[in-house]
N, C-alpha and C. Protein backbone atom coordinates (compact mmCIF):
# COMPACT_ATOMS: atom_id res chain seq x y z
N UNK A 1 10.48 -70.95 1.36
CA UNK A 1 9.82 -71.68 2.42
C UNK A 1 8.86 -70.76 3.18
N UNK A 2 9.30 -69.68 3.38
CA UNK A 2 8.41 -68.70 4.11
C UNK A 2 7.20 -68.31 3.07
N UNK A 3 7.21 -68.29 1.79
CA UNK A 3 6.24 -67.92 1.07
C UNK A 3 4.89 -69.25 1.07
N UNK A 4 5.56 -70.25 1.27
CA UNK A 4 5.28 -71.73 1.43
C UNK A 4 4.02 -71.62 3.01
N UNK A 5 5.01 -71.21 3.71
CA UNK A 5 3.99 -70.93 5.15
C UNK A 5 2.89 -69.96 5.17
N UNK A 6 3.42 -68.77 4.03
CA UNK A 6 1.72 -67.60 4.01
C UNK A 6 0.97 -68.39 3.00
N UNK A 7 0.71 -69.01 2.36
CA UNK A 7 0.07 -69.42 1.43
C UNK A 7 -0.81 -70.11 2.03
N UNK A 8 -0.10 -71.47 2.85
CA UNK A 8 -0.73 -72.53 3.51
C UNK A 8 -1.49 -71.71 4.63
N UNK A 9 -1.28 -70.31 5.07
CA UNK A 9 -1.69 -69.73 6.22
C UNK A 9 -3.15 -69.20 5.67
N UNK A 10 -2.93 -68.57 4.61
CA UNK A 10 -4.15 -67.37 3.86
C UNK A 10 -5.26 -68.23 3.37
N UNK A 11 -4.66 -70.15 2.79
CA UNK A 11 -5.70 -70.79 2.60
C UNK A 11 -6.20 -71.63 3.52
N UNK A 12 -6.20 -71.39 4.69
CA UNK A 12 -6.36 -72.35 5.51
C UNK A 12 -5.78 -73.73 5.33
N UNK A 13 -5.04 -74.17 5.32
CA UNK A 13 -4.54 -75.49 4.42
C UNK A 13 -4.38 -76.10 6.00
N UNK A 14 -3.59 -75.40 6.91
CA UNK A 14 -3.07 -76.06 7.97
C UNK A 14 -4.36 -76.41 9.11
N UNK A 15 -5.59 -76.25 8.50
CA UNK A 15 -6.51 -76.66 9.81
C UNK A 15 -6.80 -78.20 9.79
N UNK A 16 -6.67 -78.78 9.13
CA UNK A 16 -6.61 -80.27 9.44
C UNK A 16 -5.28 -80.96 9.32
N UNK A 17 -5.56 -82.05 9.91
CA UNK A 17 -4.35 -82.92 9.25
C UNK A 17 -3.87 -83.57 8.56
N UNK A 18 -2.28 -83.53 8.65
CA UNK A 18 -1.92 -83.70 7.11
C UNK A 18 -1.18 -85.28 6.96
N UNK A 19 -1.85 -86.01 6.00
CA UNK A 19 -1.07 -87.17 5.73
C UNK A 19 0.13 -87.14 4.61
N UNK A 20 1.42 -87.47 5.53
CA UNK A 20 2.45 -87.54 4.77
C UNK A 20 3.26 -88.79 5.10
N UNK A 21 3.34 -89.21 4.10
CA UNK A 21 4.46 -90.93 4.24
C UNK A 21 3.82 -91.94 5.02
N UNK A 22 2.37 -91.58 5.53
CA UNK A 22 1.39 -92.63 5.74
C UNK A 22 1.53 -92.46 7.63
N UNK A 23 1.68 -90.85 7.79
CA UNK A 23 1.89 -90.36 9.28
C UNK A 23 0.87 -89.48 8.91
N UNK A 24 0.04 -89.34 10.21
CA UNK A 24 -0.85 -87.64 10.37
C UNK A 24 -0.14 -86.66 11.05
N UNK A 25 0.17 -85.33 10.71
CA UNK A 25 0.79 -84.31 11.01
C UNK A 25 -0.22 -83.29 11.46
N UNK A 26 -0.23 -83.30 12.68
CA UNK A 26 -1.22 -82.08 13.32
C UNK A 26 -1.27 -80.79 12.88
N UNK A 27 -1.40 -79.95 12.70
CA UNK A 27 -1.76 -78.49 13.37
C UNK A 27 -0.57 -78.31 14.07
N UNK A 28 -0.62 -78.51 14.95
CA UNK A 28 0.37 -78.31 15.66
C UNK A 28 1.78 -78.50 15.49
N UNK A 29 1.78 -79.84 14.94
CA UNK A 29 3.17 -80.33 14.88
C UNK A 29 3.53 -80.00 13.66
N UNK A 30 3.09 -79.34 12.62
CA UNK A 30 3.00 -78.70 11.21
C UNK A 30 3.99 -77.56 11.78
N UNK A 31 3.30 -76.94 12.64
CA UNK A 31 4.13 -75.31 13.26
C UNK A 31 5.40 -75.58 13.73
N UNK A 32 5.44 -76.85 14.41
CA UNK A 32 6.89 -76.44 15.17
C UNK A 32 7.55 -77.32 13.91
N UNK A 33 7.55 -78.01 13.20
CA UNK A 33 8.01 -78.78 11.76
C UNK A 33 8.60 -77.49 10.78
N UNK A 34 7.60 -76.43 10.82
CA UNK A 34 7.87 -75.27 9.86
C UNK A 34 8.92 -74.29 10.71
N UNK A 35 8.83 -74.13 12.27
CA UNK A 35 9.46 -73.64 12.63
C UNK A 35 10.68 -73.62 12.63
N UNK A 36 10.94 -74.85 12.81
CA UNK A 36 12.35 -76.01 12.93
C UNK A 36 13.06 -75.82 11.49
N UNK A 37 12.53 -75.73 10.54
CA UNK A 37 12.83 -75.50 9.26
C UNK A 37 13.40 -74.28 8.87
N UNK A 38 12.05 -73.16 9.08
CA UNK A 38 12.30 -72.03 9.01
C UNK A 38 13.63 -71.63 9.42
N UNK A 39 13.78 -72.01 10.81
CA UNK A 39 14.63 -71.29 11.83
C UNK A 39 16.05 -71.86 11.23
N UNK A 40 16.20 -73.08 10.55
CA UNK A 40 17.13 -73.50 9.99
C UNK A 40 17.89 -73.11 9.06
N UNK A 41 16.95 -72.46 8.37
CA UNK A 41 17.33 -72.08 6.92
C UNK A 41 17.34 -70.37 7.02
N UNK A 42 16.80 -70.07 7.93
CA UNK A 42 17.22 -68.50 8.24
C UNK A 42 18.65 -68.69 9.41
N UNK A 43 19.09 -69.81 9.73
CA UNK A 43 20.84 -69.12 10.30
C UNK A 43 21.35 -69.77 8.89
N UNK A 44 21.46 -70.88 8.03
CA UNK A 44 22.03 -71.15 6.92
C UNK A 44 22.35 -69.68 6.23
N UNK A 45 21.13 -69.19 5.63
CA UNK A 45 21.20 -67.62 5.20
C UNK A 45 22.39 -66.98 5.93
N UNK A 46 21.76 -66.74 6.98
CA UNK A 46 22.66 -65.77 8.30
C UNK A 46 23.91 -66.52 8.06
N UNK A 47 25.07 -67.47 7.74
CA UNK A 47 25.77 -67.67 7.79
C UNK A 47 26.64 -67.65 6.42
N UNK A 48 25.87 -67.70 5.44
CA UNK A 48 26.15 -67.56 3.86
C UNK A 48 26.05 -65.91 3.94
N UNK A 49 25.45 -65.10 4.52
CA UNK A 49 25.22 -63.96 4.62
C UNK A 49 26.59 -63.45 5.30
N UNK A 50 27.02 -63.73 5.86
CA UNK A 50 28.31 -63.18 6.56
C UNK A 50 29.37 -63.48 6.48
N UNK A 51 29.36 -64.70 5.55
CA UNK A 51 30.60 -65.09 4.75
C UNK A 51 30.88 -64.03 3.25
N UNK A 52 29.36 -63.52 2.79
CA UNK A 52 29.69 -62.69 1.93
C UNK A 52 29.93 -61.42 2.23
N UNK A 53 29.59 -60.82 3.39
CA UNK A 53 29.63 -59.67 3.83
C UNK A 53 31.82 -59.61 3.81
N UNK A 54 31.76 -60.40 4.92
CA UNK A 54 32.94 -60.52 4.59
C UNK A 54 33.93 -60.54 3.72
N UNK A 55 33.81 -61.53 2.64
CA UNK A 55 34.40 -61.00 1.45
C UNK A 55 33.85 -59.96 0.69
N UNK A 56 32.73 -59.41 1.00
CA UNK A 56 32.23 -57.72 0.23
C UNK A 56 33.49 -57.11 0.87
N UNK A 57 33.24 -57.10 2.44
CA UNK A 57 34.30 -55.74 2.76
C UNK A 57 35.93 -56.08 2.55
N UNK A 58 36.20 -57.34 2.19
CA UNK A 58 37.75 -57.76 2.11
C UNK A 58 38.01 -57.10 0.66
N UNK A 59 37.51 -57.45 -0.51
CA UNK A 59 36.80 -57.13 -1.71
C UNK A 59 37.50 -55.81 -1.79
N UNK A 60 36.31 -55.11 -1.20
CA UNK A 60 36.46 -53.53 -1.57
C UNK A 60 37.31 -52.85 -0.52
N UNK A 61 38.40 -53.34 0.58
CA UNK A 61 39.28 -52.70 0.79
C UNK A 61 39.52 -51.92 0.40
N UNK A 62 40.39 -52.08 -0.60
CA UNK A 62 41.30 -51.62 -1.37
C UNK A 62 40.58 -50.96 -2.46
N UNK A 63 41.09 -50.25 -3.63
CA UNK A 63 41.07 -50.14 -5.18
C UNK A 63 41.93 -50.63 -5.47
N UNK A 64 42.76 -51.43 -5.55
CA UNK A 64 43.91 -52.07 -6.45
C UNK A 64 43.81 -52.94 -7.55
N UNK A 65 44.30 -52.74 -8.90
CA UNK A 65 44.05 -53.21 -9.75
C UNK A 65 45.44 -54.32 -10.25
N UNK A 66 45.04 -55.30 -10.68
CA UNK A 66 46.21 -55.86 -11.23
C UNK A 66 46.97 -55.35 -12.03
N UNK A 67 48.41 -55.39 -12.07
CA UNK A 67 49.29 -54.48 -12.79
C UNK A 67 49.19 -54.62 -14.41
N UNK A 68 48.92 -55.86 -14.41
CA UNK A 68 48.95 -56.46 -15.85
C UNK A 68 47.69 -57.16 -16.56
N UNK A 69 46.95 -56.40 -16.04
CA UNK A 69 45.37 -56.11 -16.70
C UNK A 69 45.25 -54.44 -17.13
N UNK A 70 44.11 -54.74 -17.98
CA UNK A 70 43.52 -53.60 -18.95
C UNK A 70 43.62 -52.21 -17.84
N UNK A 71 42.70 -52.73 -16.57
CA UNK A 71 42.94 -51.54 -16.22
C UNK A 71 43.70 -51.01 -15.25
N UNK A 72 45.42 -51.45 -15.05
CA UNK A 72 46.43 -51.13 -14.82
C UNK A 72 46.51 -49.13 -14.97
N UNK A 73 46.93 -48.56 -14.16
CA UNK A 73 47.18 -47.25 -13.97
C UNK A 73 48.90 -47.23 -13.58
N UNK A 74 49.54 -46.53 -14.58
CA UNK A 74 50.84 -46.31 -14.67
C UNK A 74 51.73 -48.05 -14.61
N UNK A 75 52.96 -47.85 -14.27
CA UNK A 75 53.80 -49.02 -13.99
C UNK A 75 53.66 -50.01 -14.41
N UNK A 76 54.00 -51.03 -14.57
CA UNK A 76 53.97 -52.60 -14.90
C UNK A 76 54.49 -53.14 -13.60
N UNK A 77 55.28 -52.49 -13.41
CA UNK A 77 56.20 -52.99 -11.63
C UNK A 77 55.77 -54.01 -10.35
N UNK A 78 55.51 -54.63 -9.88
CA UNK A 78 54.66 -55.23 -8.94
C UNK A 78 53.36 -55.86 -9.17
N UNK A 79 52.33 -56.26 -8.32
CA UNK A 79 51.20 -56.91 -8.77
C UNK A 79 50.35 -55.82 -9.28
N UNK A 80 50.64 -55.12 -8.41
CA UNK A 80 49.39 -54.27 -8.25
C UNK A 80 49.65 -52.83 -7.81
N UNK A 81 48.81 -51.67 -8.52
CA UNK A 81 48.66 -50.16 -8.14
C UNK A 81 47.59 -49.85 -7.83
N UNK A 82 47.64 -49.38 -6.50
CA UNK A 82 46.55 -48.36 -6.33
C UNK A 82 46.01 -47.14 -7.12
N UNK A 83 44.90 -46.48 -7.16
CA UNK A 83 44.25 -45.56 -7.83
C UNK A 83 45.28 -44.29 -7.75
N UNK A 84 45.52 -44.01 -6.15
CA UNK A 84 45.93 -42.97 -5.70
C UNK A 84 47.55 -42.83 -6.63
N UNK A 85 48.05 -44.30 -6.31
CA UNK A 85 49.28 -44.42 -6.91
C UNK A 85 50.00 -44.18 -7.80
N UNK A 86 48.91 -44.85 -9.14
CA UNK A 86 48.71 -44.04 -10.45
C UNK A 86 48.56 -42.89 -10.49
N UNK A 87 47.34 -41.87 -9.90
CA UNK A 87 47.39 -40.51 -10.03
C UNK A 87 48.88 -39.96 -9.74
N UNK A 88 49.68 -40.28 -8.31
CA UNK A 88 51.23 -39.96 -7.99
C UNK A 88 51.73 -40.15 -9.31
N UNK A 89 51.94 -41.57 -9.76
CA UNK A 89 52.81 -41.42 -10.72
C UNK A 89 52.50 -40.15 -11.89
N UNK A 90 51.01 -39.98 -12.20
CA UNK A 90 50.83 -39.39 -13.65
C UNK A 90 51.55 -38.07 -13.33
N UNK A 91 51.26 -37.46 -12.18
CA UNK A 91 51.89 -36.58 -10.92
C UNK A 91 52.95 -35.58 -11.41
N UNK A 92 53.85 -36.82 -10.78
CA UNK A 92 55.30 -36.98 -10.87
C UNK A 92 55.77 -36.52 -12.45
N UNK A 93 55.22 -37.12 -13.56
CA UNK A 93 55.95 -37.51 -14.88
C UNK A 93 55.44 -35.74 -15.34
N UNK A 94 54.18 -35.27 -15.06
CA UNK A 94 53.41 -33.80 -15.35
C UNK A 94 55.15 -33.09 -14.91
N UNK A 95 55.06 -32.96 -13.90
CA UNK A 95 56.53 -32.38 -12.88
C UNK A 95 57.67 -32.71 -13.71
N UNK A 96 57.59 -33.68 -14.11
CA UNK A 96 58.87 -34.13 -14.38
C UNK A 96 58.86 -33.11 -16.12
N UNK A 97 57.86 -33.71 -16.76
CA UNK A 97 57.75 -32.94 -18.35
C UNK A 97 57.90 -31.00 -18.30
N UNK A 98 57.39 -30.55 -17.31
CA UNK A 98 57.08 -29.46 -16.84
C UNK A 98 59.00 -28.68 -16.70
N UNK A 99 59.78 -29.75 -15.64
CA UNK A 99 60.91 -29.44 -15.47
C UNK A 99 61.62 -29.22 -16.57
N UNK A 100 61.59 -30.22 -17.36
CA UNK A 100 62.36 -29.95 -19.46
C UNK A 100 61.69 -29.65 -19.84
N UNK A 101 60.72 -28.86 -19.82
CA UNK A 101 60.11 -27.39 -20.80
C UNK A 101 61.15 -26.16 -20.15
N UNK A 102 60.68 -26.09 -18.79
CA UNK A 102 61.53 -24.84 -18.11
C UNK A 102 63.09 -25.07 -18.72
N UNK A 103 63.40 -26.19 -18.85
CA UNK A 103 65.16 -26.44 -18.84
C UNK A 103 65.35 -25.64 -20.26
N UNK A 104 63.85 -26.23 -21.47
CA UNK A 104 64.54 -25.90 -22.85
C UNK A 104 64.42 -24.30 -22.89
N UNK A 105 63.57 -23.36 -21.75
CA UNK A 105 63.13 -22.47 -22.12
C UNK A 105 64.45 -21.49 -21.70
N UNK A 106 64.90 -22.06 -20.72
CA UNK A 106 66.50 -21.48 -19.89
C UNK A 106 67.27 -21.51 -20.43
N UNK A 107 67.55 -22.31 -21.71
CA UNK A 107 68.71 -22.87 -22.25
C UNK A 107 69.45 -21.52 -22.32
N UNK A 108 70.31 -21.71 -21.81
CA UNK A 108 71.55 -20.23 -22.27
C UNK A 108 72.65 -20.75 -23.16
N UNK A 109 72.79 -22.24 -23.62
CA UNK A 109 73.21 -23.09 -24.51
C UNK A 109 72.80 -22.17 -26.25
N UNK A 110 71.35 -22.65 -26.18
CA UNK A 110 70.68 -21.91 -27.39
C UNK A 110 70.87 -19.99 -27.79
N UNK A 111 70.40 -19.41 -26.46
CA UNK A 111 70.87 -17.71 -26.33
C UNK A 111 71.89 -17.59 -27.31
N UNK A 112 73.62 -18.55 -26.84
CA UNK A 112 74.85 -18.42 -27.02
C UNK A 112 74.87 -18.45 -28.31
N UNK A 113 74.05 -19.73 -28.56
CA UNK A 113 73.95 -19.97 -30.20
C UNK A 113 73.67 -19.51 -31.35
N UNK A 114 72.32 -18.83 -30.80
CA UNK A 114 71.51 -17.44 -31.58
C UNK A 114 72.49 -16.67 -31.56
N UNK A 115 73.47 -15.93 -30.51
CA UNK A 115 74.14 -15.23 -30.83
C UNK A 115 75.28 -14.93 -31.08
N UNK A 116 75.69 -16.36 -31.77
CA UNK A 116 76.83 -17.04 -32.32
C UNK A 116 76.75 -17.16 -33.95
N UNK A 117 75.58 -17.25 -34.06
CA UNK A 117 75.18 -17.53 -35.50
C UNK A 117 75.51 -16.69 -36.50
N UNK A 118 75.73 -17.01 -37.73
CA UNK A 118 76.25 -15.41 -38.67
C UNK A 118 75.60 -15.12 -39.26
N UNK A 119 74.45 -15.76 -39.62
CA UNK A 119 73.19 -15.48 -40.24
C UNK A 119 72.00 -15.73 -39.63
N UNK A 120 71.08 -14.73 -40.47
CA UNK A 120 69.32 -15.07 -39.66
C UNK A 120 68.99 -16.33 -40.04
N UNK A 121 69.30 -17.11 -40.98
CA UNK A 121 69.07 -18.75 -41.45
C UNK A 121 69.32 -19.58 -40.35
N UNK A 122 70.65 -19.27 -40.09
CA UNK A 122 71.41 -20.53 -38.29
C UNK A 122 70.70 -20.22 -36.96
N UNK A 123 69.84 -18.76 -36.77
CA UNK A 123 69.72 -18.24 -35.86
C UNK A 123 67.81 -18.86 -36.05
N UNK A 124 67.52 -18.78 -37.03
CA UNK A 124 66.12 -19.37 -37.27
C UNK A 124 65.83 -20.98 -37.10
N UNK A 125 67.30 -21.01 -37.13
CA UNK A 125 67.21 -22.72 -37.32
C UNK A 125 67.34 -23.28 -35.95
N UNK A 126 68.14 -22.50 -35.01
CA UNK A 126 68.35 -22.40 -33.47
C UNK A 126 67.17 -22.29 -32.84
N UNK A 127 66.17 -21.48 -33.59
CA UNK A 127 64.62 -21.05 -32.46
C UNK A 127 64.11 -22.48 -33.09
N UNK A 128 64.00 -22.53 -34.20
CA UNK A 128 63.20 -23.32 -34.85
C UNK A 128 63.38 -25.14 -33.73
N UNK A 129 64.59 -25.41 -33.62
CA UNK A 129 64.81 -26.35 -33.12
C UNK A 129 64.31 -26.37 -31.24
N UNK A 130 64.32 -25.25 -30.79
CA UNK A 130 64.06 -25.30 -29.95
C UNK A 130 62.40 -25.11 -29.45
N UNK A 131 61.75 -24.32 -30.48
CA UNK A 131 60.05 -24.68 -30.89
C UNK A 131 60.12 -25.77 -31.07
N UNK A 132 60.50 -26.47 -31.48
CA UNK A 132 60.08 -27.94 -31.86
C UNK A 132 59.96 -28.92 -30.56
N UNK A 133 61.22 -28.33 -29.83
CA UNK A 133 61.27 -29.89 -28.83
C UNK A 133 60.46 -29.07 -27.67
N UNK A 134 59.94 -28.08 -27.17
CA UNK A 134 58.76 -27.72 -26.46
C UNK A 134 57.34 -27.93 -26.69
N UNK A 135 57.22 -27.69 -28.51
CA UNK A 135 56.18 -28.62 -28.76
C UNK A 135 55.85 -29.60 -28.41
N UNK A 136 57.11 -30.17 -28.90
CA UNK A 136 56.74 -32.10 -28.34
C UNK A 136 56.52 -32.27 -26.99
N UNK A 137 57.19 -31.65 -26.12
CA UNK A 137 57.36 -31.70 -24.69
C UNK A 137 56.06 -31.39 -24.46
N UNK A 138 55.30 -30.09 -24.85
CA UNK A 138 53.86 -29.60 -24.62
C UNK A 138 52.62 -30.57 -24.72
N UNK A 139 52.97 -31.04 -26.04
CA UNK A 139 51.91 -32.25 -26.77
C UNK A 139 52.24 -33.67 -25.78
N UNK A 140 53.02 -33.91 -25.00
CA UNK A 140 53.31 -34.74 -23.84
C UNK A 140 52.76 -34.31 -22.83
N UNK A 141 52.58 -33.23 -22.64
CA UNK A 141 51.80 -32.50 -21.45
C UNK A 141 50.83 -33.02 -21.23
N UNK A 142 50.53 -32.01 -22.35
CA UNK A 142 48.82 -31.82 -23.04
C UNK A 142 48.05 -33.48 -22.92
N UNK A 143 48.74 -34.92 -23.06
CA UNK A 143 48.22 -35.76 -23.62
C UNK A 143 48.18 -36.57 -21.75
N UNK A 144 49.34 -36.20 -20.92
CA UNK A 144 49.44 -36.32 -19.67
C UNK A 144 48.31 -35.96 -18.82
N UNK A 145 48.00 -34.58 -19.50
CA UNK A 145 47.12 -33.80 -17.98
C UNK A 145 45.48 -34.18 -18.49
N UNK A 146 45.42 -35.03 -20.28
CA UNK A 146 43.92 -35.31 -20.54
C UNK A 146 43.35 -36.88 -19.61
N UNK A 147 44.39 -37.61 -19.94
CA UNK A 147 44.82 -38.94 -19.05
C UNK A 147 44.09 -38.59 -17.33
N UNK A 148 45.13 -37.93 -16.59
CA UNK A 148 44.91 -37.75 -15.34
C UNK A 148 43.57 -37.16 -15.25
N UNK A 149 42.62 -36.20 -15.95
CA UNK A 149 41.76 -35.43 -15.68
C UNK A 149 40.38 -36.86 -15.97
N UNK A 150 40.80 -36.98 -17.40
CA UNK A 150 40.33 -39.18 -17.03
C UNK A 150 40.29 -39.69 -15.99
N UNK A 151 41.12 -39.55 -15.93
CA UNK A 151 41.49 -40.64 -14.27
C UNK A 151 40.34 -40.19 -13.13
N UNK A 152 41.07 -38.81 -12.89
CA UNK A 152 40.30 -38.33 -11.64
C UNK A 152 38.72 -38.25 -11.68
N UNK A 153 38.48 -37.96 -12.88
CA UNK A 153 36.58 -37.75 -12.90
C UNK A 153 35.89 -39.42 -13.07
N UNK A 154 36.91 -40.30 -13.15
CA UNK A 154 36.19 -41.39 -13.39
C UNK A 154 36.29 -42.12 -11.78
N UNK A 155 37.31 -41.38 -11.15
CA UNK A 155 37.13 -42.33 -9.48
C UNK A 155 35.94 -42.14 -8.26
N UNK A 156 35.38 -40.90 -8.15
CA UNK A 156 33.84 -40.73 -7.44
C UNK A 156 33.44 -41.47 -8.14
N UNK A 157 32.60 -40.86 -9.01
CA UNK A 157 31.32 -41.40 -9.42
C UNK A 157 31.21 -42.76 -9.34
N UNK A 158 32.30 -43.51 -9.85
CA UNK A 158 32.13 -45.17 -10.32
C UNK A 158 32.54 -45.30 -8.46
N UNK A 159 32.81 -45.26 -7.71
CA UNK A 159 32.85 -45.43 -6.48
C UNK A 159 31.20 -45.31 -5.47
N UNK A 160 30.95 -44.18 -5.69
CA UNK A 160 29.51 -43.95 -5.12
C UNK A 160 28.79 -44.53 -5.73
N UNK A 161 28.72 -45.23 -7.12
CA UNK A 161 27.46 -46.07 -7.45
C UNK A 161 27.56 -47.37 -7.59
N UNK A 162 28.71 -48.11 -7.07
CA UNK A 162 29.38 -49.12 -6.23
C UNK A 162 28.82 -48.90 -4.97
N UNK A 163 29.18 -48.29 -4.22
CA UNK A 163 29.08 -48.27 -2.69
C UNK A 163 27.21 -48.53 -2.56
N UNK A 164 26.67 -47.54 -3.35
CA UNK A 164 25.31 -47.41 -2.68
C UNK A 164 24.43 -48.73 -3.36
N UNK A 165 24.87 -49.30 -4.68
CA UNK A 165 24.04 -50.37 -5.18
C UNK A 165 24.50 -51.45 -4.09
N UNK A 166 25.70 -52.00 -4.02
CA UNK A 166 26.36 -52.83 -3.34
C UNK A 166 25.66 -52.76 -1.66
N UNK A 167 25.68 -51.81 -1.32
CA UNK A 167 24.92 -51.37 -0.17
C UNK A 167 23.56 -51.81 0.39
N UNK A 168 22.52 -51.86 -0.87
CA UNK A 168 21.20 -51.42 -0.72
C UNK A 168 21.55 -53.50 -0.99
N UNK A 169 22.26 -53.79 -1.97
CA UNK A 169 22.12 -55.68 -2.20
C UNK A 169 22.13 -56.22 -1.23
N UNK A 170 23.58 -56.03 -0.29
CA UNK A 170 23.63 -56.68 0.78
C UNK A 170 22.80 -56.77 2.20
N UNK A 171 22.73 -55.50 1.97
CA UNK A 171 22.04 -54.90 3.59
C UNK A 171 20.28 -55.45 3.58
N UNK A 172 20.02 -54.72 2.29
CA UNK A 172 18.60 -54.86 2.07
C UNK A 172 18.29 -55.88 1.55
N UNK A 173 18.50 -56.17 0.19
CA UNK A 173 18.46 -57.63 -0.88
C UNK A 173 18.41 -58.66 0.39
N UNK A 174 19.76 -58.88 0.60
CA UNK A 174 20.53 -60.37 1.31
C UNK A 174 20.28 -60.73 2.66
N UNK A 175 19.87 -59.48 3.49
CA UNK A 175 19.50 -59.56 4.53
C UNK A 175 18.16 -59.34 5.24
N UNK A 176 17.98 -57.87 5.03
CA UNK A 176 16.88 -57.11 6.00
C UNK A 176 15.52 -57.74 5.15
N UNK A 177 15.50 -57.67 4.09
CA UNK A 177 14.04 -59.01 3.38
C UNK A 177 14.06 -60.26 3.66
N UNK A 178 15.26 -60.80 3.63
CA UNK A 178 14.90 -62.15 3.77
C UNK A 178 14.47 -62.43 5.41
N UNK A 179 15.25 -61.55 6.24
CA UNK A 179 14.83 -61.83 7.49
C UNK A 179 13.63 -61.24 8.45
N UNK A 180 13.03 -60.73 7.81
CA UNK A 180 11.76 -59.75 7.67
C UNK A 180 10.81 -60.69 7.66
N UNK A 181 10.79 -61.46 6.01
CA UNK A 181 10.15 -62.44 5.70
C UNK A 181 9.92 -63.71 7.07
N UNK A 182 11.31 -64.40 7.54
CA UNK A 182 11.28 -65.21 8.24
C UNK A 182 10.74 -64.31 9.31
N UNK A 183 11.09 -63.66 9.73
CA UNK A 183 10.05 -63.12 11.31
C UNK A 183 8.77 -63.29 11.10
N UNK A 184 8.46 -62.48 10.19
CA UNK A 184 6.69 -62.73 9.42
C UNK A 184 6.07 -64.04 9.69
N UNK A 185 6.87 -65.38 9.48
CA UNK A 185 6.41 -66.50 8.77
C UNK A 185 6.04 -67.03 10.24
N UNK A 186 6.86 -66.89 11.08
CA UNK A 186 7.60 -67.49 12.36
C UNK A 186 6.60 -66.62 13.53
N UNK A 187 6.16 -65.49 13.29
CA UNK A 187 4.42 -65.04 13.91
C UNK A 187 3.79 -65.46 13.22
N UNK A 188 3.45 -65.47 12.12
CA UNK A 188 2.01 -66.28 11.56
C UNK A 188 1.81 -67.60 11.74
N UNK A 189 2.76 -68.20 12.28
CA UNK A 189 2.94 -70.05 12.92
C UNK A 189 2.45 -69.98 14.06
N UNK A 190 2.88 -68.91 14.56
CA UNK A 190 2.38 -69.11 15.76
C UNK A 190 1.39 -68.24 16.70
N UNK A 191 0.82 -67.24 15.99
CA UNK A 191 -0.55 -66.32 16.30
C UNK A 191 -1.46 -67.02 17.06
């Protein structure tokens, strides 16, 4: 509508009058007609505008993801985990894997055994078993701390280029142009 009013403004359109529905529409009464309009449809905006603002910032509260969608972080438990939450949990389980490495490495179970054994065969077979389940424990680590290091490098970035696109839509896009425009339209009616 406002593009509607520079057009009719730049071609002179509004210096005579205008027959519509078999009425003449002044000059004058063209302006406050466009005004009345204008002014209408810029609080409509303004009010669709702040209903979305609103749900933007309800929206992005949070990070919480549904538990039982793709991109669920740790648990199944409840609706929903936070980012932070997930990182705790991956956390926790690092700590936790970390604790039974130290346990298998302490074992004074195994020591006893090695030096219980009557041959280098039982005593090889004692290390051997106990390489094995630190491996596994390691390769649980290892597959833990690639996950979390995932995790963490993917939460800035995808956050800041959220925030600032989302930013520049609402503020600028949805608002500060369109109402720019209507100020514009709403002096050139009336210069």
């Amino acid at each position: 509508m406002s593009g509607g009013v520079f057009l009719i403004q730049l071609y002179e359109l509004n210096s005579t009058s205008w027959n519509i529905a078999d009425r003449q529409i002044s000059p004058n009464e063209f302006g406050e007609i466009a005004t009345f309009v204008l002014s209408f449809l810029a609080v409509s905006h303004l009010v669709s505008w702040i209903a979305d603002y609103i749900a933007y910032r309800k929206w992005f509260q949070s990070n919480q993801v549904q538990a039982d969608s793709m991109e669920a972080i740790g648990s199944f438990k409840g609706n929903s985990e936070s980012m932070i939450s997930g990182v705790k949990v991956r956390v926790e389980r690092l700590n936790s894997e970390l604790g039974v490495l130290h346990e298998i490495a302490a074992n004074k179970e195994k020591e006893g055994a090695i030096e219980q054994a009557s041959n280098n065969t039982q005593k090889i077979n004692v290390v051997r078993q106990s390489v094995n389940e630190m491996s596994k424990k390691l390769s649980n680590l290892e597959e833990d701390l690639r996950e979390l290091s995932s995790r963490l490098d993917d939460i800035a970035p995808g956050f800041r280029a959220v925030s600032w696109v989302s930013g520049f839509v609402i503020y600028g896009w949805y608002l500060a142009i369109p109402m720019s425009v209507y100020l514009a339209a709403i002096c050139l009616l009336w210069k």
